[in-house]
N, C-alpha and C. Protein backbone atom coordinates (compact mmCIF):
# COMPACT_ATOMS: atom_id res chain seq x y z
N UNK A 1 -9.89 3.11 -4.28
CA UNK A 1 -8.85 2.41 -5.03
C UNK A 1 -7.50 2.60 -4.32
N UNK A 2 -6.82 1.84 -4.46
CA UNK A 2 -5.49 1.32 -3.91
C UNK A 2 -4.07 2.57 -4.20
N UNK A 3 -3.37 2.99 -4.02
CA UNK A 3 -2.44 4.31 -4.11
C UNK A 3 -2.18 3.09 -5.14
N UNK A 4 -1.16 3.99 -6.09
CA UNK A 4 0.21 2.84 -6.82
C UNK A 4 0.98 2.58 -6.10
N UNK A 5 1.98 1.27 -6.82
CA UNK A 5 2.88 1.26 -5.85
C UNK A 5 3.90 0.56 -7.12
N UNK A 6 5.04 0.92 -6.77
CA UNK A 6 6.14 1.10 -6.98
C UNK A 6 7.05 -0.95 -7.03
N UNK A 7 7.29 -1.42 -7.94
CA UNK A 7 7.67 -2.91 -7.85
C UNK A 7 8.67 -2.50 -6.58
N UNK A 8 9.81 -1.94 -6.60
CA UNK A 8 10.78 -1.35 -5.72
C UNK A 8 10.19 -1.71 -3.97
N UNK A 9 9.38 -0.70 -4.44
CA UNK A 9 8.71 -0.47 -2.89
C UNK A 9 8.26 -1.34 -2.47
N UNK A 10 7.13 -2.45 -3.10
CA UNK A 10 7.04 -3.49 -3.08
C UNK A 10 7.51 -5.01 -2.70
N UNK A 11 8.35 -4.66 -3.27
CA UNK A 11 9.39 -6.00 -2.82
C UNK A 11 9.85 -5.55 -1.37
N UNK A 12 10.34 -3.95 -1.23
CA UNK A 12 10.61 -4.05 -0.19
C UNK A 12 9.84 -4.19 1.84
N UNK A 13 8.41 -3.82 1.18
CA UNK A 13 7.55 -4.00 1.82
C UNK A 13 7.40 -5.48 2.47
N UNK A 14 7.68 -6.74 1.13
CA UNK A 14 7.76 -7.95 1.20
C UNK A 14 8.72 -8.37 2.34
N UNK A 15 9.70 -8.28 1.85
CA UNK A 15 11.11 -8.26 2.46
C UNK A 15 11.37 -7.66 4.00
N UNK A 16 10.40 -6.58 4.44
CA UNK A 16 10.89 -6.31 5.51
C UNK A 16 9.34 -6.45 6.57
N UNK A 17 8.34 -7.42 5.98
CA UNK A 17 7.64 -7.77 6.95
C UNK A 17 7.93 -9.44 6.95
N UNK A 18 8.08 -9.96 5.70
CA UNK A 18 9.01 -10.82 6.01
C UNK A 18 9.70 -11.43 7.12
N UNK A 19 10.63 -10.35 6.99
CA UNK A 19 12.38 -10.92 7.87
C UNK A 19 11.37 -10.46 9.47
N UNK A 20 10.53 -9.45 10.17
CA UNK A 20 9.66 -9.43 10.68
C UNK A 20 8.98 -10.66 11.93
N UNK A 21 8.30 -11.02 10.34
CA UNK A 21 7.16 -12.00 10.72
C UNK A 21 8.27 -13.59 11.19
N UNK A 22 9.46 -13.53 10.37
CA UNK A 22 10.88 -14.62 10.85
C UNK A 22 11.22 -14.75 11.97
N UNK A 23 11.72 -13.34 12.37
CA UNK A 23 12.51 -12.51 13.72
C UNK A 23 11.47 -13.50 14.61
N UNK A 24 10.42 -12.66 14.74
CA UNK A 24 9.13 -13.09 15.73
C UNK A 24 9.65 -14.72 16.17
N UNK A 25 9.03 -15.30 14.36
CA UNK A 25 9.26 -17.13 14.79
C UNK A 25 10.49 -17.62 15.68
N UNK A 26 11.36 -16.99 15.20
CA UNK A 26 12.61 -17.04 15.47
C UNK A 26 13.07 -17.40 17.07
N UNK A 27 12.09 -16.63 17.83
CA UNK A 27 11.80 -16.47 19.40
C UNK A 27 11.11 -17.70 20.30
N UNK A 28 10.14 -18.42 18.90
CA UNK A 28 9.91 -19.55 19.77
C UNK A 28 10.45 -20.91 19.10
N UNK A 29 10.89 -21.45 20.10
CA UNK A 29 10.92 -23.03 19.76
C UNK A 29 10.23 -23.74 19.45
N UNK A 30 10.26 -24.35 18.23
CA UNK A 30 8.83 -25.16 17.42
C UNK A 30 8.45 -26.07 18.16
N UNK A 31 8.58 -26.79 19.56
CA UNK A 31 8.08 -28.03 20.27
C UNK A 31 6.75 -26.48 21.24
N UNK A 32 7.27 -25.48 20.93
CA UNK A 32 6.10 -24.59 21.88
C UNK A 32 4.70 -24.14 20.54
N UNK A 33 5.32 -24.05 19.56
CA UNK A 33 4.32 -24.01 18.41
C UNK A 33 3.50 -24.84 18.29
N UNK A 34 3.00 -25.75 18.79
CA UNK A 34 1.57 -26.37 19.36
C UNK A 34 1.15 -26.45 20.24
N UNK A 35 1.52 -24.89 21.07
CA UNK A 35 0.46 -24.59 22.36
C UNK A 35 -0.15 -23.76 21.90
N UNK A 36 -1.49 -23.99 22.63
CA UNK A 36 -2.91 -22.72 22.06
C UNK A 36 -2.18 -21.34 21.78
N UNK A 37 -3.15 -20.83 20.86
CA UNK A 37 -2.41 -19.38 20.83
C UNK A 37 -3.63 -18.64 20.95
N UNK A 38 -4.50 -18.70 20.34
CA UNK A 38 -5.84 -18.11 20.20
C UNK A 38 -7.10 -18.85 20.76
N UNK A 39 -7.99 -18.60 21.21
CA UNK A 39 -9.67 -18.71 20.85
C UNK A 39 -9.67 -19.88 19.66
N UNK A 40 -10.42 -20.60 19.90
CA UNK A 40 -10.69 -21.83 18.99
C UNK A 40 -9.78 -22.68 18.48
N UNK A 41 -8.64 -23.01 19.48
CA UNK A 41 -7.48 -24.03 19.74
C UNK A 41 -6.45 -23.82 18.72
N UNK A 42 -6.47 -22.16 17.73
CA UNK A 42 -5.72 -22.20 16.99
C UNK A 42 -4.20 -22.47 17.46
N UNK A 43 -3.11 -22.62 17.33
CA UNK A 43 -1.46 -22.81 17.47
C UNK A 43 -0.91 -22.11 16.50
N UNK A 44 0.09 -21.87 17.64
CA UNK A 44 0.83 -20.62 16.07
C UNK A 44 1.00 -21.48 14.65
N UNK A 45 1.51 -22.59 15.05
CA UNK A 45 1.69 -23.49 13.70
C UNK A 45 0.41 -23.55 12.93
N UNK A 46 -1.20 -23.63 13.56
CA UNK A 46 -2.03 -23.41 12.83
C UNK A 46 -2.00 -22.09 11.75
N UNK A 47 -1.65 -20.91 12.68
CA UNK A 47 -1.56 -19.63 12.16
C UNK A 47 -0.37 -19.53 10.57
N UNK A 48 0.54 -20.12 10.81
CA UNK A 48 2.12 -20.73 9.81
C UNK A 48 1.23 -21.05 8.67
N UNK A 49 0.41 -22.08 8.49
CA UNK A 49 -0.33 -22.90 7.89
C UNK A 49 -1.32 -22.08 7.12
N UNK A 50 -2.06 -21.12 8.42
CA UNK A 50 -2.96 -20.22 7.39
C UNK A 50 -2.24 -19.42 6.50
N UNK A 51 -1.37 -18.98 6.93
CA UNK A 51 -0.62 -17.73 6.02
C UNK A 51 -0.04 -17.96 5.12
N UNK A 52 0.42 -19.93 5.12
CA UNK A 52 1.38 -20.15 4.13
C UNK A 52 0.19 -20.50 2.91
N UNK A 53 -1.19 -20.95 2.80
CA UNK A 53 -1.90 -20.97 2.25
C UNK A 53 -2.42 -20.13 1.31
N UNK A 54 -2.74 -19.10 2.14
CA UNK A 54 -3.15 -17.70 1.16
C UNK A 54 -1.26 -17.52 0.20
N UNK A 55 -0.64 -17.33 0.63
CA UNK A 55 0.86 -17.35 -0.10
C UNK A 55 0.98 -18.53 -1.03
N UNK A 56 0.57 -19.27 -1.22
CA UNK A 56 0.49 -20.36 -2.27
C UNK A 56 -0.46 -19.90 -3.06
N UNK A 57 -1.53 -19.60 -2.54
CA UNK A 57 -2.50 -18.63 -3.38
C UNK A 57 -2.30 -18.10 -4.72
N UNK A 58 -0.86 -17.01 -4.15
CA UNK A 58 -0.50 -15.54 -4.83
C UNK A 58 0.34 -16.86 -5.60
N UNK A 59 0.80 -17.78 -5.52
CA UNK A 59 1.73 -17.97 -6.48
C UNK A 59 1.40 -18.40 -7.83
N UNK A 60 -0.05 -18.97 -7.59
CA UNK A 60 -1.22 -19.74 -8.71
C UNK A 60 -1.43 -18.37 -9.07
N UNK A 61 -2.09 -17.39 -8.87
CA UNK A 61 -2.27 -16.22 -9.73
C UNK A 61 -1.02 -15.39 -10.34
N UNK A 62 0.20 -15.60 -9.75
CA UNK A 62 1.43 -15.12 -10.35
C UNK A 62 1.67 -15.83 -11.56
N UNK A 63 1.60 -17.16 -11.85
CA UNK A 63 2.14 -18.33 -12.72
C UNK A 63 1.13 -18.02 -14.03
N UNK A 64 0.19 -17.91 -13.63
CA UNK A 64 -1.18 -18.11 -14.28
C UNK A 64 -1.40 -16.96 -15.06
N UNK A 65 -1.60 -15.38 -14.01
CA UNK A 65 -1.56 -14.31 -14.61
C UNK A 65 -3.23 -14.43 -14.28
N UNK A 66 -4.16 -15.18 -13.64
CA UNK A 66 -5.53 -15.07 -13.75
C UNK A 66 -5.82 -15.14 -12.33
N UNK A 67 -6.67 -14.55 -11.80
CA UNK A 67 -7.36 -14.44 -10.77
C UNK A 67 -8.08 -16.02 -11.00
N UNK A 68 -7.68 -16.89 -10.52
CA UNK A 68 -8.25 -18.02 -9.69
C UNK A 68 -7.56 -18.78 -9.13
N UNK A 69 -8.11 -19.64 -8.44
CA UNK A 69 -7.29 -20.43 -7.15
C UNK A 69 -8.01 -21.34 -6.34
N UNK A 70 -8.05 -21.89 -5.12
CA UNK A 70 -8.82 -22.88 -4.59
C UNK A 70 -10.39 -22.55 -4.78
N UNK A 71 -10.69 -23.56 -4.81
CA UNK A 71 -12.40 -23.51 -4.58
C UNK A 71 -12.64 -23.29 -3.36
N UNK A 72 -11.63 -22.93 -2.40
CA UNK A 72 -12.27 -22.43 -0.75
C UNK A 72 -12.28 -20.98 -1.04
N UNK A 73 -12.26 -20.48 -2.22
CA UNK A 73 -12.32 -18.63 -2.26
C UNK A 73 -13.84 -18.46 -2.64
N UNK A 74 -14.44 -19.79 -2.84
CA UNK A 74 -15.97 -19.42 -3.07
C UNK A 74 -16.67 -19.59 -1.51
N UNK A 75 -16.51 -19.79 -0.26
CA UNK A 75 -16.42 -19.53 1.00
C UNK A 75 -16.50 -18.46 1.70
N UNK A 76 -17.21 -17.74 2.69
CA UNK A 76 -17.10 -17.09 2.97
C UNK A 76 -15.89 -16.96 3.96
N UNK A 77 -14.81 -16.01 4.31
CA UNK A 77 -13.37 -15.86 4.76
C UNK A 77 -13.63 -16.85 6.10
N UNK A 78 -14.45 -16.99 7.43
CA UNK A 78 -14.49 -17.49 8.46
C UNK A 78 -14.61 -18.93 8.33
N UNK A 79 -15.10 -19.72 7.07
CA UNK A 79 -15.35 -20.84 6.71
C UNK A 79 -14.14 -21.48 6.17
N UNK A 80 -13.62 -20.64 4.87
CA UNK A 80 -12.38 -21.18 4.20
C UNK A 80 -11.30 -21.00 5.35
N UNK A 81 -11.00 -19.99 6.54
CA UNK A 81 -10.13 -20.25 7.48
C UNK A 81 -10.21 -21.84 8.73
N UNK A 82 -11.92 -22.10 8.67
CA UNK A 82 -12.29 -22.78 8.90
C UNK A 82 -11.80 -24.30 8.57
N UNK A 83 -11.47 -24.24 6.99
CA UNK A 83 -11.34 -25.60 6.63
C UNK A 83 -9.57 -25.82 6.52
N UNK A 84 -9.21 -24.53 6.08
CA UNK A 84 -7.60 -24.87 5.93
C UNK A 84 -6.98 -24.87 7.44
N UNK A 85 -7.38 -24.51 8.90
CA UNK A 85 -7.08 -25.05 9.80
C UNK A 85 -7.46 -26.87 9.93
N UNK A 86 -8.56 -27.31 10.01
CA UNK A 86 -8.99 -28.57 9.56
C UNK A 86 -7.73 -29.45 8.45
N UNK A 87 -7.65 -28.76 7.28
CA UNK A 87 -6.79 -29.39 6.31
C UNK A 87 -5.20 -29.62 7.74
N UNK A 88 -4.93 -28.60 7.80
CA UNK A 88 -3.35 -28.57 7.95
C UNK A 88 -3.38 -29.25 9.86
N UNK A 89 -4.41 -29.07 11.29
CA UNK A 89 -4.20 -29.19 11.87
C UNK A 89 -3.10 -30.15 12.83
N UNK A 90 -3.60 -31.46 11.71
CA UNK A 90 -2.65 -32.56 12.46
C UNK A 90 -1.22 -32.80 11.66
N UNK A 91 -0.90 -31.93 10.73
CA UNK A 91 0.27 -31.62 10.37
C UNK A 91 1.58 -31.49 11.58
N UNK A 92 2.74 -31.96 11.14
CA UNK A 92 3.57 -31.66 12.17
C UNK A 92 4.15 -30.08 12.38
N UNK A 93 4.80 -29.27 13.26
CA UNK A 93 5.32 -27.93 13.13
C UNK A 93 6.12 -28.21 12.13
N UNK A 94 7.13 -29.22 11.99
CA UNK A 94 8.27 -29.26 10.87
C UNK A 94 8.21 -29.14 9.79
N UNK A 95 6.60 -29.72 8.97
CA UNK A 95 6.39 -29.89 8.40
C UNK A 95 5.98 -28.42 8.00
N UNK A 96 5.23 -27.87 8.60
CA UNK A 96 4.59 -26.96 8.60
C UNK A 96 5.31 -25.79 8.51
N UNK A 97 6.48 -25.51 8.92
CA UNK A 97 7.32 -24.56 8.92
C UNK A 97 8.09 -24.83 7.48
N UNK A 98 8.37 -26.06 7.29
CA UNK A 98 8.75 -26.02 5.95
C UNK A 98 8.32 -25.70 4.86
N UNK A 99 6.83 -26.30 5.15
CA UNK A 99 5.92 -25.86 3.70
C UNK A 99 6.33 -24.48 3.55
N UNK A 100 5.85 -23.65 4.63
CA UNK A 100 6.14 -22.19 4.84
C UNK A 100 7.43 -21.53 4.05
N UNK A 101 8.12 -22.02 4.28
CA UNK A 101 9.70 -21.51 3.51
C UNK A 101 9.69 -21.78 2.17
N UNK A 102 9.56 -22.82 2.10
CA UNK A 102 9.38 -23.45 0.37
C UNK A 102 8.15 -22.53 -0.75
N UNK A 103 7.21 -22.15 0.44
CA UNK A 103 6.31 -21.48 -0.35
C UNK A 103 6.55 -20.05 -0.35
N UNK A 104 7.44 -19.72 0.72
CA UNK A 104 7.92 -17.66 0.46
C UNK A 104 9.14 -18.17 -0.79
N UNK A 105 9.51 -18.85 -0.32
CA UNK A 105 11.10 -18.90 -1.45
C UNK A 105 10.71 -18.87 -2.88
N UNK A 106 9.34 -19.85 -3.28
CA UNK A 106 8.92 -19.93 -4.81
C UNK A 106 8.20 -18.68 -4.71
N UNK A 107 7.53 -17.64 -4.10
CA UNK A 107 6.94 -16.82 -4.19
C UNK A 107 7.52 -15.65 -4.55
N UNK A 108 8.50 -15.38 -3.85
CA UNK A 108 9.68 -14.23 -4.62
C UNK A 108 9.98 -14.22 -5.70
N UNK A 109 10.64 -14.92 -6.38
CA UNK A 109 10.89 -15.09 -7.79
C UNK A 109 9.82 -14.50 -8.97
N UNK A 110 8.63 -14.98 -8.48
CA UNK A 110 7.30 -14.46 -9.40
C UNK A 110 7.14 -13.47 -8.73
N UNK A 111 7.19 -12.59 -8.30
CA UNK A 111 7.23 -11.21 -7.66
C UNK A 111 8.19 -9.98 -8.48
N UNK A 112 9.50 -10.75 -8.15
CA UNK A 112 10.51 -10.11 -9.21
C UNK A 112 10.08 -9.68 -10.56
N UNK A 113 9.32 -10.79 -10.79
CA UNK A 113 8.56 -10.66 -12.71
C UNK A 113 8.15 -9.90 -12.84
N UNK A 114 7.35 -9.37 -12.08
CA UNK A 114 6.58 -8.51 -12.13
C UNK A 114 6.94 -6.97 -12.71
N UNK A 115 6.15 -6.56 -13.34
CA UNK A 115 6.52 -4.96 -13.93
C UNK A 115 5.41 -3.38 -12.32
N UNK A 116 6.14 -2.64 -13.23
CA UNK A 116 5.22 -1.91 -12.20
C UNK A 116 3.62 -1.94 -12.24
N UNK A 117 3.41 -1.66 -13.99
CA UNK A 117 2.38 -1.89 -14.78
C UNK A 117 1.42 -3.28 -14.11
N UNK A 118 1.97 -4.03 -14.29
CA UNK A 118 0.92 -5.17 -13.78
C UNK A 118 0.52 -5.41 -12.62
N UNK A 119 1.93 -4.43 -11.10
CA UNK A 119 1.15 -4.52 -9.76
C UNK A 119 0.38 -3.76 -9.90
N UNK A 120 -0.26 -2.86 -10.83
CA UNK A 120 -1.37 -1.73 -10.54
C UNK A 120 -2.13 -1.51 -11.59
N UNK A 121 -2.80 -2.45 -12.48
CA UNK A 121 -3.47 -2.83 -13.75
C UNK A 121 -3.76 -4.29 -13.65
N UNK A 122 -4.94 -4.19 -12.90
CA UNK A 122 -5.56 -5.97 -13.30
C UNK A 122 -6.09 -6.12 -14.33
N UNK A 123 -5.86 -5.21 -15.70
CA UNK A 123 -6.32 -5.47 -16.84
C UNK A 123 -5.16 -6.96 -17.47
N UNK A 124 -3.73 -6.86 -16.57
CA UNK A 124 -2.95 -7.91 -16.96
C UNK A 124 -3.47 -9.40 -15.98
N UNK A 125 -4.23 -9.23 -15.72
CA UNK A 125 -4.77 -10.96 -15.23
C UNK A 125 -5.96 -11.02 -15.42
N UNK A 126 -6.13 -12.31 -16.35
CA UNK A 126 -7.35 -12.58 -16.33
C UNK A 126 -8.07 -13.35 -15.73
N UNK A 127 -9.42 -12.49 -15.56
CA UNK A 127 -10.81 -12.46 -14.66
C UNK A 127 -10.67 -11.54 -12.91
N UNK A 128 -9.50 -10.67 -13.26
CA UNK A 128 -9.27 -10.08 -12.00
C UNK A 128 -10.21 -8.91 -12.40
N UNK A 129 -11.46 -8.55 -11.52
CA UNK A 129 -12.40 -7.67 -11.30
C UNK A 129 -11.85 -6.15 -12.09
N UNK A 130 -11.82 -5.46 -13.03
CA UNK A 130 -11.41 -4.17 -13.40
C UNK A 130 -10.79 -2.95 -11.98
N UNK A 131 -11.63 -3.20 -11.56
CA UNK A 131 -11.30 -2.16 -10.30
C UNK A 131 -10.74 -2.70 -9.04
N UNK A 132 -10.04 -3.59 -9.24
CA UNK A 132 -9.16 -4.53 -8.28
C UNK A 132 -7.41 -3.81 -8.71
N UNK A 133 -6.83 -4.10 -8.08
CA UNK A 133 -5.31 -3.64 -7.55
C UNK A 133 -4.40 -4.41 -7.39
N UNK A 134 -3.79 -5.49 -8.52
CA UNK A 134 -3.23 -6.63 -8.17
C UNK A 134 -2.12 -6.61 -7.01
N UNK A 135 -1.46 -5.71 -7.02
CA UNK A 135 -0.46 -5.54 -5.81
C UNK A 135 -1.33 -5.05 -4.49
N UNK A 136 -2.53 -4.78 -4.13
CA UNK A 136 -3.41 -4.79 -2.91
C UNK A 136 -3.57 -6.43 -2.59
N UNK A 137 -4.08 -6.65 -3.62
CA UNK A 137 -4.50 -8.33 -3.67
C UNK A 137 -3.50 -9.14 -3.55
N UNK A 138 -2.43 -8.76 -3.72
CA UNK A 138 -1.20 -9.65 -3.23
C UNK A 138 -0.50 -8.73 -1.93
N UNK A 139 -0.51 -7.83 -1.44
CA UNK A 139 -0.11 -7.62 -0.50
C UNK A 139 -0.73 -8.25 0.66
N UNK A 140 -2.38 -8.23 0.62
CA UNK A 140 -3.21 -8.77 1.12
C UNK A 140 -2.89 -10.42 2.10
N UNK A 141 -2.52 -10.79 0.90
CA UNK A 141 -1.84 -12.37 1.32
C UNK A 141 -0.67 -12.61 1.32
N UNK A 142 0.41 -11.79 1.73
CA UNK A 142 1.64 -12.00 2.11
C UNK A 142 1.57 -10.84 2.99
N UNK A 143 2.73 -9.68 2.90
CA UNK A 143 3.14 -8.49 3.64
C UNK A 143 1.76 -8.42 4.68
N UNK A 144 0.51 -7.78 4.37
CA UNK A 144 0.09 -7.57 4.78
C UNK A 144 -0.61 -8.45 6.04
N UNK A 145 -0.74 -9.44 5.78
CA UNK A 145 -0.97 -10.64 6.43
C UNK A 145 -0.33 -10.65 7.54
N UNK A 146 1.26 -11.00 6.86
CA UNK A 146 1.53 -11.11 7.98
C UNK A 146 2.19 -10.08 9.57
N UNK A 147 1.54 -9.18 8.97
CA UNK A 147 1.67 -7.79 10.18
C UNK A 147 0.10 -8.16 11.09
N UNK A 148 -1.17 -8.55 9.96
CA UNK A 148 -2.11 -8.33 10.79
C UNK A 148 -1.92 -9.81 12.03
N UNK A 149 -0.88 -11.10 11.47
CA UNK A 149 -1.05 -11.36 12.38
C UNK A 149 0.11 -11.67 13.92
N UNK A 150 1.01 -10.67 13.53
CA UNK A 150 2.09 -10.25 14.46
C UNK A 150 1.70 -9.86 15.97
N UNK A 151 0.74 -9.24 15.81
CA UNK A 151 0.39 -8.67 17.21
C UNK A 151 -0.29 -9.79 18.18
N UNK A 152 -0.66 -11.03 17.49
CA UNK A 152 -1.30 -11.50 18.33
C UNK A 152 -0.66 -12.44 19.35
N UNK A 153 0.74 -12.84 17.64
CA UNK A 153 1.85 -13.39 18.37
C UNK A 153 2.97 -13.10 19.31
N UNK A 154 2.62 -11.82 19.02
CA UNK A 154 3.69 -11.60 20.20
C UNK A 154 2.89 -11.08 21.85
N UNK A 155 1.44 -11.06 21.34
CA UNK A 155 0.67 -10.68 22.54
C UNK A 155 1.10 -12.24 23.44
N UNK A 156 1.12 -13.74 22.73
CA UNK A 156 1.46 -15.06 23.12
C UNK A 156 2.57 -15.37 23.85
N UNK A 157 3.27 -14.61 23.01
CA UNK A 157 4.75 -14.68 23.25
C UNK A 157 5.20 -13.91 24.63
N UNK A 158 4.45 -12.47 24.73
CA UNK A 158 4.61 -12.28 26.43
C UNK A 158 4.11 -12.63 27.47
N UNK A 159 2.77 -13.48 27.00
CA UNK A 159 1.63 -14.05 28.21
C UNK A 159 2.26 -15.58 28.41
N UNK A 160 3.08 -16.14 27.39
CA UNK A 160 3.20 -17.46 27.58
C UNK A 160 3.83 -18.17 29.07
């Protein structure tokens, strides 16, 4: 099970992988954000797209208070990454970077709501598994996210 955690700490965790995962973007020019970045023609803008997805995610279970969300969570993770690259590929970066902002910006706010009690008691959402950790499960798809996928970008960013 998941340590507690602290709304405080929390937010700030948010906040400073965040500004982070920004800094990084910050470095490339979006006409270079549709050159390969990865193995299987992903683009960082693909990568923008995945992350901003799962973050739209957290905002349906923030609003809601219930553990559910797309029908790509009945997927196994390599499949549903599978299709929301597919969904978003021929998207423009602009577009794509925007969704991105629009969806951290509404995502904060329902974060704030939050008590300490409910990041660490999924007895407050319903159909969230008893022994689940709502603030794991949302770190998961924001903060955490986006550290796991920092390294790859900046592995891009020095080979480019």
């Amino acid at each position: 099970m998941a340590q507690k955690m602290e709304k405080a700490e929390f937010l700030a965790e948010i906040d400073q992988a965040y500004a982070d995962w920004q800094a990084l973007l910050a470095q490339i020019p979006p006409d270079e954000m549709s050159a390969p970045l990865m193995e299987g023609g992903w683009r960082l803008k693909d990568v923008i797209a995945h992350i901003t997805f799962y973050e739209r995610e957290m905002i349906g279970v923030l609003q809601t208070r219930t553990l559910k969300g797309s029908e790509l969570w009945e997927l196994p993770n390599d499949e549903r990454n599978a299709v929301i690259y597919a969904t978003y590929k021929a998207d423009p970066v602009e577009q794509i970077l925007a969704d991105a902002a629009e969806t951290h910006a509404a995502l904060i706010p329902l974060l704030v709501t939050l008590t300490d009690e409910e990041l660490n008691d999924a007895s407050h959402f319903a159909a969230m598994p008893a022994d689940w950790v709502p603030w794991d499960l949302i770190a998961g798809n924001t903060f955490q996210h986006y550290r796991d996928h920092i390294p790859e970008v900046q592995t891009w960013l020095t080979n480019r």
